[in-house]
PDB file of N, CA and C in Angstrom:
ATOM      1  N   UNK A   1      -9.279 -53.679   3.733  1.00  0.00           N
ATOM      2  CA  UNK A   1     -10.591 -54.271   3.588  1.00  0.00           C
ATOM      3  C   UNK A   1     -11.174 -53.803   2.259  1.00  0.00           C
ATOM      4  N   UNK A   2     -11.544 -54.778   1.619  1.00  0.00           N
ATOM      5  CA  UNK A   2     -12.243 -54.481   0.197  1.00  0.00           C
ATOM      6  C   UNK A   2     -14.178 -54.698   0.271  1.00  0.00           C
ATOM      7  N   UNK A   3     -14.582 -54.365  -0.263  1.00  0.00           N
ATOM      8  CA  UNK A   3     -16.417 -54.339  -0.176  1.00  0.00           C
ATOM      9  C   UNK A   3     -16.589 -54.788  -1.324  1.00  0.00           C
ATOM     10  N   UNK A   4     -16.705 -56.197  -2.170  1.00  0.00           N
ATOM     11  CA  UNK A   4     -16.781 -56.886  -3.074  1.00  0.00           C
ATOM     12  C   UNK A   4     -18.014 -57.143  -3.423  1.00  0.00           C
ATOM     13  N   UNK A   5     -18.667 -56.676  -4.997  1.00  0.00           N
ATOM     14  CA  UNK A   5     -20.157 -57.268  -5.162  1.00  0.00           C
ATOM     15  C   UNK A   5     -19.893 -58.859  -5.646  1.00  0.00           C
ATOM     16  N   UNK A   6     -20.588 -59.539  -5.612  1.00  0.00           N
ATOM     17  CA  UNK A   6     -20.439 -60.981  -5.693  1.00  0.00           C
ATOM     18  C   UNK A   6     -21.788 -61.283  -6.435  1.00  0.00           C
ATOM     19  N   UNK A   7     -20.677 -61.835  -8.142  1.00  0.00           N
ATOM     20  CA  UNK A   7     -21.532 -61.860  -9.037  1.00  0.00           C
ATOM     21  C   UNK A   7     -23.062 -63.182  -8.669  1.00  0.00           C
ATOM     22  N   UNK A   8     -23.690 -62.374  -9.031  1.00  0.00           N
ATOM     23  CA  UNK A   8     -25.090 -63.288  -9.200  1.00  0.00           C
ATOM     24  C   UNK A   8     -26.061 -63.130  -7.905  1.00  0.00           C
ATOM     25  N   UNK A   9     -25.066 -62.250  -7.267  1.00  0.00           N
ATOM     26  CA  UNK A   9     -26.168 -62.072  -6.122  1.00  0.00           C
ATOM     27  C   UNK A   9     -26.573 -60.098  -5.957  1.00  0.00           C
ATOM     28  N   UNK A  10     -27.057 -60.142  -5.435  1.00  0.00           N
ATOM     29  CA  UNK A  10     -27.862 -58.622  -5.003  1.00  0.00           C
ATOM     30  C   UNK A  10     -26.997 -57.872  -3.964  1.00  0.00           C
ATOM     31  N   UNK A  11     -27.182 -56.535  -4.381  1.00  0.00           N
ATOM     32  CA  UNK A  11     -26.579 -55.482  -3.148  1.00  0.00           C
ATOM     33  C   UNK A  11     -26.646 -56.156  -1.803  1.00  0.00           C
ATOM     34  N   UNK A  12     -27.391 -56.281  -1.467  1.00  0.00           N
ATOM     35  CA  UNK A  12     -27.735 -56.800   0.133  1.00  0.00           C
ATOM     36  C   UNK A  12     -26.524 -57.987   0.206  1.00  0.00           C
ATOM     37  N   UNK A  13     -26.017 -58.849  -0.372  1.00  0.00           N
ATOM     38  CA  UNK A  13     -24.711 -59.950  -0.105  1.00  0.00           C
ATOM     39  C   UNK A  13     -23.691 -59.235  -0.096  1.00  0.00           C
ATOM     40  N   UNK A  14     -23.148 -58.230  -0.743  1.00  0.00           N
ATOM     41  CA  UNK A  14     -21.749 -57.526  -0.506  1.00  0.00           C
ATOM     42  C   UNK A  14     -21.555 -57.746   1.115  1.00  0.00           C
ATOM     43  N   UNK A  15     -20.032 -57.975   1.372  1.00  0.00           N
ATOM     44  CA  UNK A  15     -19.797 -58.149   2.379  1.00  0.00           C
ATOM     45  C   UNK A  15     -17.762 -57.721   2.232  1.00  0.00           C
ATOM     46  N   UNK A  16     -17.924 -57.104   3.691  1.00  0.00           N
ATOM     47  CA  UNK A  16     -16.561 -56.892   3.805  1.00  0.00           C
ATOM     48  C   UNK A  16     -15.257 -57.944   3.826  1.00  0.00           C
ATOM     49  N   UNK A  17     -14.596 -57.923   3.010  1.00  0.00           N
ATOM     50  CA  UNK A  17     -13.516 -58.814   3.027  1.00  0.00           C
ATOM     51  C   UNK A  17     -12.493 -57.964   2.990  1.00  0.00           C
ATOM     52  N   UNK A  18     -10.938 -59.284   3.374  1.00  0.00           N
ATOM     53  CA  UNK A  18      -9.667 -58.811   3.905  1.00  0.00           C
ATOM     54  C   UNK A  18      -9.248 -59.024   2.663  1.00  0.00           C
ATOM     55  N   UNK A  19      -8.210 -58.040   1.726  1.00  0.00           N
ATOM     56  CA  UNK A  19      -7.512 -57.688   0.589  1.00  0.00           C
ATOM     57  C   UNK A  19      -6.529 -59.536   0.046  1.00  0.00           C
ATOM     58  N   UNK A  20      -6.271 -60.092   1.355  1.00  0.00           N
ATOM     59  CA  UNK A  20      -5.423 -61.101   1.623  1.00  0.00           C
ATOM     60  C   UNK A  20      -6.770 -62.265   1.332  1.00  0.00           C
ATOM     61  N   UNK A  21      -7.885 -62.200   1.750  1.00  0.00           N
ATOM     62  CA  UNK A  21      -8.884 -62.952   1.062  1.00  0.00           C
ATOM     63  C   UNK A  21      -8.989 -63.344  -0.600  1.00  0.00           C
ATOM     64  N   UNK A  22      -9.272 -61.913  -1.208  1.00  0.00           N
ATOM     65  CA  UNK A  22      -9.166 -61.870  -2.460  1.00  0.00           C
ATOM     66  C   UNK A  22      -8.057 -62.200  -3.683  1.00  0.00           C
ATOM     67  N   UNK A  23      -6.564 -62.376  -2.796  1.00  0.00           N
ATOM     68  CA  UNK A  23      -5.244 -62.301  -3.641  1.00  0.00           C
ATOM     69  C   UNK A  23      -5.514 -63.020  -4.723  1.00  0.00           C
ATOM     70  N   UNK A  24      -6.373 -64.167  -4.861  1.00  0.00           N
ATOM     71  CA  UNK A  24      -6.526 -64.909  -6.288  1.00  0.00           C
ATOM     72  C   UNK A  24      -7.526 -64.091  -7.228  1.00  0.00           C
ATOM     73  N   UNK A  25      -8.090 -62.960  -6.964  1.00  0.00           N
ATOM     74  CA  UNK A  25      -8.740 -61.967  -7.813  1.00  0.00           C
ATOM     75  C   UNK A  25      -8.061 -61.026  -8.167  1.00  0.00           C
ATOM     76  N   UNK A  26      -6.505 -60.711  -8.658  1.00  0.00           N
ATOM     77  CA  UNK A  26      -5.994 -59.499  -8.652  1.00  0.00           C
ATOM     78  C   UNK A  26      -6.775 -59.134 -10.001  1.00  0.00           C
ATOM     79  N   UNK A  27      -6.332 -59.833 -11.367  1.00  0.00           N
ATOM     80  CA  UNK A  27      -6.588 -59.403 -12.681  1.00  0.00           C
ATOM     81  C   UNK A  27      -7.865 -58.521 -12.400  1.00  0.00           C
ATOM     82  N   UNK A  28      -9.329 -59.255 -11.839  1.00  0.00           N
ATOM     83  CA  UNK A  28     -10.329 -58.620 -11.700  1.00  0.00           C
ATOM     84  C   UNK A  28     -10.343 -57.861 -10.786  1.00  0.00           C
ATOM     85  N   UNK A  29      -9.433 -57.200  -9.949  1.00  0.00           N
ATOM     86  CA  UNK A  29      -9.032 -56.040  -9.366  1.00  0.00           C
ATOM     87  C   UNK A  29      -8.266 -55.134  -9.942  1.00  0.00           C
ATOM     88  N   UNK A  30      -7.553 -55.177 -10.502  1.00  0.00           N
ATOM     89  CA  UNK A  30      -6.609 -54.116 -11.320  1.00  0.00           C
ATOM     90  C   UNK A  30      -7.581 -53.967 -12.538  1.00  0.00           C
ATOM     91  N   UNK A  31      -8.353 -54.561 -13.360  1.00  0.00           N
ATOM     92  CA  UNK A  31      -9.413 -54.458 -14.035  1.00  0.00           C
ATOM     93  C   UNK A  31     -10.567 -53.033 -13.805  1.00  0.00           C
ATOM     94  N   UNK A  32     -11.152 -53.573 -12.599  1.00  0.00           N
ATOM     95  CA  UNK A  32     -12.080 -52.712 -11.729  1.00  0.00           C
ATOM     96  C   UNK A  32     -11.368 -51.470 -11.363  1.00  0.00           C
ATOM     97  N   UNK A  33     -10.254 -51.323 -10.980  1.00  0.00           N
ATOM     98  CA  UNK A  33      -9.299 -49.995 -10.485  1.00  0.00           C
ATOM     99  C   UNK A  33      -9.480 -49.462 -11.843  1.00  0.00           C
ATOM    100  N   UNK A  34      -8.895 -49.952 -13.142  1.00  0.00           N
ATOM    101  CA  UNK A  34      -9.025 -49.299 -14.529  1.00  0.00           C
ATOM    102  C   UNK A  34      -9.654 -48.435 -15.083  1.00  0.00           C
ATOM    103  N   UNK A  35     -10.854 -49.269 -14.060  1.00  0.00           N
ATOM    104  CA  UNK A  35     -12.004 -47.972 -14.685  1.00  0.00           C
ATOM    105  C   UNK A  35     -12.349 -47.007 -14.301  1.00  0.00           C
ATOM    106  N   UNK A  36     -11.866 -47.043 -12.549  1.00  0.00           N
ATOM    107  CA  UNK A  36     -12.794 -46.083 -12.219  1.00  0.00           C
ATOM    108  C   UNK A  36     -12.019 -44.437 -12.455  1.00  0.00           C
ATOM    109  N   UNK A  37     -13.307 -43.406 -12.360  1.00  0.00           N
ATOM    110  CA  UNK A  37     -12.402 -42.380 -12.851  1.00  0.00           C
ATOM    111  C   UNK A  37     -11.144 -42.009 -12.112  1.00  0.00           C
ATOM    112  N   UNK A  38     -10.212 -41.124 -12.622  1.00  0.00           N
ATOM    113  CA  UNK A  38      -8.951 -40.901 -11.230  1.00  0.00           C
ATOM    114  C   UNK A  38      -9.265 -39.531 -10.783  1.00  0.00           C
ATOM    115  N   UNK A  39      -9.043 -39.448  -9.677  1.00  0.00           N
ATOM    116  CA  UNK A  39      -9.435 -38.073  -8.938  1.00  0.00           C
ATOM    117  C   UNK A  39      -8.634 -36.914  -9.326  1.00  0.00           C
ATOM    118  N   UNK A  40      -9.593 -35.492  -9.230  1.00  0.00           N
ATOM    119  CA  UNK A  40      -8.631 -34.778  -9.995  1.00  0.00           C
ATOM    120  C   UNK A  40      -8.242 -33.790  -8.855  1.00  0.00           C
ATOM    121  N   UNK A  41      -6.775 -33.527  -9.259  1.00  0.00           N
ATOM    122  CA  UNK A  41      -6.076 -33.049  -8.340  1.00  0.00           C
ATOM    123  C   UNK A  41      -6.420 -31.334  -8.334  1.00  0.00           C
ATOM    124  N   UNK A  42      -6.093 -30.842  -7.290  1.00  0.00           N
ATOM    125  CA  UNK A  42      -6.953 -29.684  -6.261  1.00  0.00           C
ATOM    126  C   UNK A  42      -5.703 -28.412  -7.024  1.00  0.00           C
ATOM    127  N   UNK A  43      -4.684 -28.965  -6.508  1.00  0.00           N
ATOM    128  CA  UNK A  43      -3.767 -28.358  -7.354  1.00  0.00           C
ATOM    129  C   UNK A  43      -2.376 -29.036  -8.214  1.00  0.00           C
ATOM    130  N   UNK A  44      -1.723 -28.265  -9.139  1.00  0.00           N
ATOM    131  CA  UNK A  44      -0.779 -29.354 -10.014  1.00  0.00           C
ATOM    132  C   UNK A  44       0.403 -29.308  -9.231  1.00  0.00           C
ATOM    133  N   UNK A  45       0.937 -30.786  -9.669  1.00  0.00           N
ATOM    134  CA  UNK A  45       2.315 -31.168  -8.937  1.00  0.00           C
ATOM    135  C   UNK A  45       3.526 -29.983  -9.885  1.00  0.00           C
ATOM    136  N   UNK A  46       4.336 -30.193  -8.851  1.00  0.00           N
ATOM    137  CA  UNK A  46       5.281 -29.359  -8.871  1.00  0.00           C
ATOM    138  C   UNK A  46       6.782 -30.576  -9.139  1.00  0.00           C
ATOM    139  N   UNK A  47       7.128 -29.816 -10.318  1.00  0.00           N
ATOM    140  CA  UNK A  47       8.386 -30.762 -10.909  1.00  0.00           C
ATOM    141  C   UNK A  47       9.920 -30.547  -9.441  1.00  0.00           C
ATOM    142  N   UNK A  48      10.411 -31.448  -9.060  1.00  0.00           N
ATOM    143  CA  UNK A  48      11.498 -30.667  -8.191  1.00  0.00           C
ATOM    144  C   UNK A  48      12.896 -31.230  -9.491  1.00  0.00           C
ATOM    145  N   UNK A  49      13.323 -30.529  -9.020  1.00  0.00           N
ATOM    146  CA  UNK A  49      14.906 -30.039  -9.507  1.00  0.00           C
ATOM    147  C   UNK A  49      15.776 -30.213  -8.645  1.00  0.00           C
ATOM    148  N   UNK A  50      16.773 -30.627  -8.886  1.00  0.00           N
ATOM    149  CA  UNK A  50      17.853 -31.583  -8.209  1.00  0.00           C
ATOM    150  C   UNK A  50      19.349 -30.929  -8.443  1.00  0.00           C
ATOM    151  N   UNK A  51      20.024 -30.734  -7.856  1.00  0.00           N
ATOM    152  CA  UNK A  51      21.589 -30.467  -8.270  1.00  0.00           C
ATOM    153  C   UNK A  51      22.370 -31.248  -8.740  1.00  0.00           C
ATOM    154  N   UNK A  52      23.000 -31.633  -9.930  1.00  0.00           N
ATOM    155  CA  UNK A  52      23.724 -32.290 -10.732  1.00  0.00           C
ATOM    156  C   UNK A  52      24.950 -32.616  -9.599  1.00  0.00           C
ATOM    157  N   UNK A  53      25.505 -33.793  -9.342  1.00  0.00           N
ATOM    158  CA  UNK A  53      26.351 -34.365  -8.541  1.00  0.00           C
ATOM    159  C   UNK A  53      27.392 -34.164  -9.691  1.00  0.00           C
TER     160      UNK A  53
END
């Protein structure tokens, strides 16, 4: 479920929609994801190491 503002109208119209609703909005979804900041991690990833076959 996505919570979409819908240009030209006011907070109060957002309304919940199904991801499968929106599929003809990806660009302006991957757009919007772009920006927002990315969360910062609590602690750093850890590289794993593998045994050479």
């Amino acid at each position: 479920m996505k919570s979409p503002h819908w240009k030209g109208f006011g907070l109060e119209e957002n309304s919940w929609e199904l991801a499968e609703n929106l599929k003809n909005c990806g660009d302006l979804v991957q757009e919007f994801n772009s920006i927002l900041p990315k969360p910062e991690t609590k602690y750093q990833e850890k590289k794993m190491r593998g045994k050479a076959s």
